[in-house]
Protein backbone atom coordinates (compact mmCIF):
# COMPACT_ATOMS: atom_id res chain seq x y z
CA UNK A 1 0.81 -7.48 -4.64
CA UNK A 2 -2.22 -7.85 -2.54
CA UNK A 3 -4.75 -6.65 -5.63
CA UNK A 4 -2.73 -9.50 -8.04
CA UNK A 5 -3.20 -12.66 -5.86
CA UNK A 6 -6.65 -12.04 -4.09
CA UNK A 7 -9.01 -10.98 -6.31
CA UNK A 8 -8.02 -13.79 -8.66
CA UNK A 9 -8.56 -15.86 -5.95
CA UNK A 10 -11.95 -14.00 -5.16
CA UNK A 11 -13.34 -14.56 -8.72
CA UNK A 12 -12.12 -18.19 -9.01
CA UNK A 13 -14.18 -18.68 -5.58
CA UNK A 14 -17.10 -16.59 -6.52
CA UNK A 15 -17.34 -18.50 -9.34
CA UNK A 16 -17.40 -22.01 -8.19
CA UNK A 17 -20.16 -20.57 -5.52
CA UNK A 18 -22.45 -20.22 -8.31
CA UNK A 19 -21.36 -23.64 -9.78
CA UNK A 20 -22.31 -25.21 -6.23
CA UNK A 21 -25.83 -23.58 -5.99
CA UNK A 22 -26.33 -24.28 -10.26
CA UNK A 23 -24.76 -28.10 -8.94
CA UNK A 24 -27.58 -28.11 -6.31
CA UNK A 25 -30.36 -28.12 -9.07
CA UNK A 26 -28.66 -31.61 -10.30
CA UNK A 27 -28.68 -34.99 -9.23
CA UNK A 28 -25.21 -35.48 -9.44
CA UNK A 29 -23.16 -36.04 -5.88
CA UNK A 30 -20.02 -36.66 -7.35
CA UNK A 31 -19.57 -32.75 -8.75
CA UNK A 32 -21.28 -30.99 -6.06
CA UNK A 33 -18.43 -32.83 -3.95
CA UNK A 34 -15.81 -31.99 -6.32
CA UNK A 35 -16.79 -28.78 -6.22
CA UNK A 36 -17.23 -27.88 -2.49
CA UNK A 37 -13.63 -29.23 -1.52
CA UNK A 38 -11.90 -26.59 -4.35
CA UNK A 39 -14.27 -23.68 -2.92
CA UNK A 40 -13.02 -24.52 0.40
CA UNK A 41 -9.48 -25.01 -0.79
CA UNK A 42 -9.62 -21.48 -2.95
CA UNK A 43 -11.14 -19.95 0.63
CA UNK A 44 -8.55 -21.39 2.74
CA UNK A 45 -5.60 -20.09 -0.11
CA UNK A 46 -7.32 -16.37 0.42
CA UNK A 47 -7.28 -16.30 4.07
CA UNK A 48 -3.55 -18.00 4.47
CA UNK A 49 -2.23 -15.38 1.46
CA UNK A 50 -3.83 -12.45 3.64
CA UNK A 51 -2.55 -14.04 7.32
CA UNK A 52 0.73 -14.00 5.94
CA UNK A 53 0.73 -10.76 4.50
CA UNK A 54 0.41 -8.68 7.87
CA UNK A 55 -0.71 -5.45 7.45
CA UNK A 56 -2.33 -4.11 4.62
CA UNK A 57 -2.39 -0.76 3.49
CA UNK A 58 -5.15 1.39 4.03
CA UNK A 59 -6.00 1.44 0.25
CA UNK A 60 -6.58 -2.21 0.59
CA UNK A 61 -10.14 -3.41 -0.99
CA UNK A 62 -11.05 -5.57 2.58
CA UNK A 63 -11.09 -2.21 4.41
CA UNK A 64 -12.00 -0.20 1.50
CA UNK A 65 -15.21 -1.45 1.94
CA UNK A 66 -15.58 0.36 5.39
CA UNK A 67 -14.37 4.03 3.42
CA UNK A 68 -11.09 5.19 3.64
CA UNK A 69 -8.88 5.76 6.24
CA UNK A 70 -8.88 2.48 7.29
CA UNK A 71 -6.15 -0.11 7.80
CA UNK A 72 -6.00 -4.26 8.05
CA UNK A 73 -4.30 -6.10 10.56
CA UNK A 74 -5.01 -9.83 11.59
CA UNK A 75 -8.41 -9.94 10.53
CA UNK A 76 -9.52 -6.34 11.97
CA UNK A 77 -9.44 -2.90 11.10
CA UNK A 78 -8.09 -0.32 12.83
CA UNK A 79 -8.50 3.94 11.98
CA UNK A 80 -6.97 6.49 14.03
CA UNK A 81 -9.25 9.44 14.80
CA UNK A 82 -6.64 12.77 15.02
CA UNK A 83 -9.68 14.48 16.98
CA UNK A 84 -9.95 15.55 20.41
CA UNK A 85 -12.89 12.94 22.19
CA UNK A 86 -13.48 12.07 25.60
CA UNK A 87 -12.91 7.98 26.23
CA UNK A 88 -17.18 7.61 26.14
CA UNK A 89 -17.45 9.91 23.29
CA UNK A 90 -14.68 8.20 21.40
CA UNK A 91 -16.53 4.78 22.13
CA UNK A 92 -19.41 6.27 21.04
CA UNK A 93 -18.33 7.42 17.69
CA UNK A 94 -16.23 4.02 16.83
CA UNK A 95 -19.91 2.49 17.59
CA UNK A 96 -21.27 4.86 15.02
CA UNK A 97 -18.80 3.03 12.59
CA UNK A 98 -19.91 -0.62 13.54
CA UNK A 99 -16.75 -0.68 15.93
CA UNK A 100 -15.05 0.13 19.27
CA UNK A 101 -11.94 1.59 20.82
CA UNK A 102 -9.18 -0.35 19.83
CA UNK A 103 -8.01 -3.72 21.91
CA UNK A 104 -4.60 -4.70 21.65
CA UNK A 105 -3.86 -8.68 22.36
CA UNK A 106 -0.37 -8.63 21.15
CA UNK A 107 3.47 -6.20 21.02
CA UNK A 108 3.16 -7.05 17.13
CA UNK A 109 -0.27 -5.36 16.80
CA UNK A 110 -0.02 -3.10 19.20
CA UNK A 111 3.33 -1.58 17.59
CA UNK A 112 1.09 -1.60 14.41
CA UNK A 113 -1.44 0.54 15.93
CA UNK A 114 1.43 2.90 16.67
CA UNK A 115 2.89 3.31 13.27
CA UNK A 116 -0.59 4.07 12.26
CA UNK A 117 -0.49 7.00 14.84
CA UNK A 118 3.11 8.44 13.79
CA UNK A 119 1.89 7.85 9.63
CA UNK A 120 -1.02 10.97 10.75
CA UNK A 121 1.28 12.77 13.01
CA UNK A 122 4.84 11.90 13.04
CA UNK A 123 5.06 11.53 17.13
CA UNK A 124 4.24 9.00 20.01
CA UNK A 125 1.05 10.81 20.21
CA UNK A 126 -1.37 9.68 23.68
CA UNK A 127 -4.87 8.34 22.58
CA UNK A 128 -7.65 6.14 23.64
CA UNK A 129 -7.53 2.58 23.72
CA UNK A 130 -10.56 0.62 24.51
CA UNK A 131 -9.38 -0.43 28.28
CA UNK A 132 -11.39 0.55 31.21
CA UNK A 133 -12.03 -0.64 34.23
CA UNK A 134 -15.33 1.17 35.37
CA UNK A 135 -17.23 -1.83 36.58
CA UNK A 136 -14.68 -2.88 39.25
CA UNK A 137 -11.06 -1.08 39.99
CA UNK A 138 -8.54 -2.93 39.02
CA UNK A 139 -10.60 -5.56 36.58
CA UNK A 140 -9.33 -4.13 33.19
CA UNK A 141 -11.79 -5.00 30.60
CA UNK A 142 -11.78 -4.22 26.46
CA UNK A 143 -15.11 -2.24 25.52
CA UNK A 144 -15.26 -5.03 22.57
CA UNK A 145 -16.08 -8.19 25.19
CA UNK A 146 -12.28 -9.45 24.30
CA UNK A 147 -10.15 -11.06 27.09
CA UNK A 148 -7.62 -8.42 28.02
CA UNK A 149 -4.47 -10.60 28.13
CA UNK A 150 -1.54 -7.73 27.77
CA UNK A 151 -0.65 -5.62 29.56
CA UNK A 152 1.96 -2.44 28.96
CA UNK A 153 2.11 -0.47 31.45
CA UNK A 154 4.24 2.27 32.25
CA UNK A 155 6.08 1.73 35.33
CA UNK A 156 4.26 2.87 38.16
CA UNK A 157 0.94 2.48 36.80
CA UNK A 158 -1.93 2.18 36.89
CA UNK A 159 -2.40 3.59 39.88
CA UNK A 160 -6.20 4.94 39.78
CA UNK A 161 -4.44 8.68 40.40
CA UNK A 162 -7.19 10.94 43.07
CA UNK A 163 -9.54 8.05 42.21
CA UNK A 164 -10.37 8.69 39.37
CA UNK A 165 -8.55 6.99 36.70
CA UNK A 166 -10.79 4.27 34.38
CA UNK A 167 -9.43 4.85 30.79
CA UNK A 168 -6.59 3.38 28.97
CA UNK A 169 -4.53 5.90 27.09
CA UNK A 170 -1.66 4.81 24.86
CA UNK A 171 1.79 6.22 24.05
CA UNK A 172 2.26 7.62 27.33
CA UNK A 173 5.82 8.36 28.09
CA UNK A 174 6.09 7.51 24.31
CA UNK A 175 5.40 3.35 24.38
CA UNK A 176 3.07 2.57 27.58
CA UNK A 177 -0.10 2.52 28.68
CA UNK A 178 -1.60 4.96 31.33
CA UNK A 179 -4.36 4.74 33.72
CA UNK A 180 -6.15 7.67 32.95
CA UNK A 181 -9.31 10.43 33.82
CA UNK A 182 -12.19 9.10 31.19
CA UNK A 183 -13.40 12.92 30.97
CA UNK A 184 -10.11 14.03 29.19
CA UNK A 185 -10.34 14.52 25.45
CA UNK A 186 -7.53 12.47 23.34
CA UNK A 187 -7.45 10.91 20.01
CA UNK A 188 -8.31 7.63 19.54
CA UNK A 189 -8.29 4.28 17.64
CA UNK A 190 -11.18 2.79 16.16
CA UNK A 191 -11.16 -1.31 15.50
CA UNK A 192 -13.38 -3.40 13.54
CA UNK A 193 -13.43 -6.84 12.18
CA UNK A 194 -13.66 -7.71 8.45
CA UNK A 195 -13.11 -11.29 8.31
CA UNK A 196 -16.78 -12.21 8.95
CA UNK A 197 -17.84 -9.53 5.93
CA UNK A 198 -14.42 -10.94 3.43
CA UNK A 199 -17.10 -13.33 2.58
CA UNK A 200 -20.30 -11.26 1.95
CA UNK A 201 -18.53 -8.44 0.09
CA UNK A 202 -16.28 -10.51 -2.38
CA UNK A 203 -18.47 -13.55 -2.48
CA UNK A 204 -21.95 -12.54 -2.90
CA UNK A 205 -21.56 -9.18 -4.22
CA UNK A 206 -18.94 -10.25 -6.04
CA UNK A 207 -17.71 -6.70 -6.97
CA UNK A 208 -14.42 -5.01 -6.50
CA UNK A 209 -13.66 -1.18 -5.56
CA UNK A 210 -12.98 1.61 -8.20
């Protein structure tokens, strides 16, 4: 479904870019007009088809371009890592991919993230999120600079256990979040966002994947 409706509109938009820089060369306001408002319209069709879409599967060509295993949701994508890091070490290596440890800002995505876990190991299975609160106990932050604005605790936490709890873990007592030791290894989510490269890749290289 996805493949059918965007790259269409993709090509339609790639094209008129070139017709707006050839247009440039011309002394003719009237088309270059013309022909930035249906760029912008074919644009804003692209981004409210994939909006409404929700997820996409991991095979689809906005996250192919990142390699495989990854998978789109809400303008990001997300990869879960079925590898034993600690939370620094997990940070480090979503950096390594032009990312971070996952942030969650809603239930919707963060029950997303989820189903990606159970599609590589068929269980709640605990892993690092990109929460900590290192700088000052009991200021959680997201190691992306997002606001943290949800919260999902389990009940009872977090309570900074022997002083020495700084990491959020996920899927702890199956659904909730956990305060836990940074040093423990865990899988982990990786995030990064494709909207800002949608346009690069399928605009000005203009190709599609294999």
């Amino acid at each position: 479904m996805h493949k059918i409706l965007l790259y269409p509109f993709w090509r339609l938009c790639n094209a008129i870019l070139y017709l707006i820089i050839w247009s440039l060369y011309l002394d003719n306001y009237k088309l270059k007009h013309f022909l930035t408002c249906i760029f912008v319209l074919f644009i804003s069709l692209c981004y409210l088809h994939n909006f409404k879409q929700g997820p996409l599967p991991c095979s689809d060509p906005v996250c192919l371009r990142h390699g495989s295993g990854w998978s789109a949701y809400n303008g990001r994508c997300f990869r879960f890592f079925n590898f034993l890091h600690s939370w620094i070490d997990a940070e480090k290596q979503c950096l390594g991919y032009d990312g971070n440890l996952a942030s969650v800002h809603s239930y919707e995505e963060y029950t997303f993230i989820q189903d990606l876990i159970k599609s590589h190991t068929q269980a709640s299975t605990e892993a690092w999120l990109g929460g900590y609160d290192a700088v000052k106990e009991g200021t959680w932050l997201w190691s992306d600079g997002s606001k943290l604005n949800l919260e999902i605790w389990a009940p009872g936490e977090p309570n900074n256990y022997n002083r020495n709890e700084n990491c959020i873990v996920m899927n702890y007592q199956c659904d909730n979040w956990n305060d836990y030791s940074c040093d423990v290894e865990k899988p982990f989510v990786c995030v990064k966002k494709w909207r800002n490269l949608t346009l690069h890749h399928l605009l000005i290289d203009g190709d599609s994947p294999q």
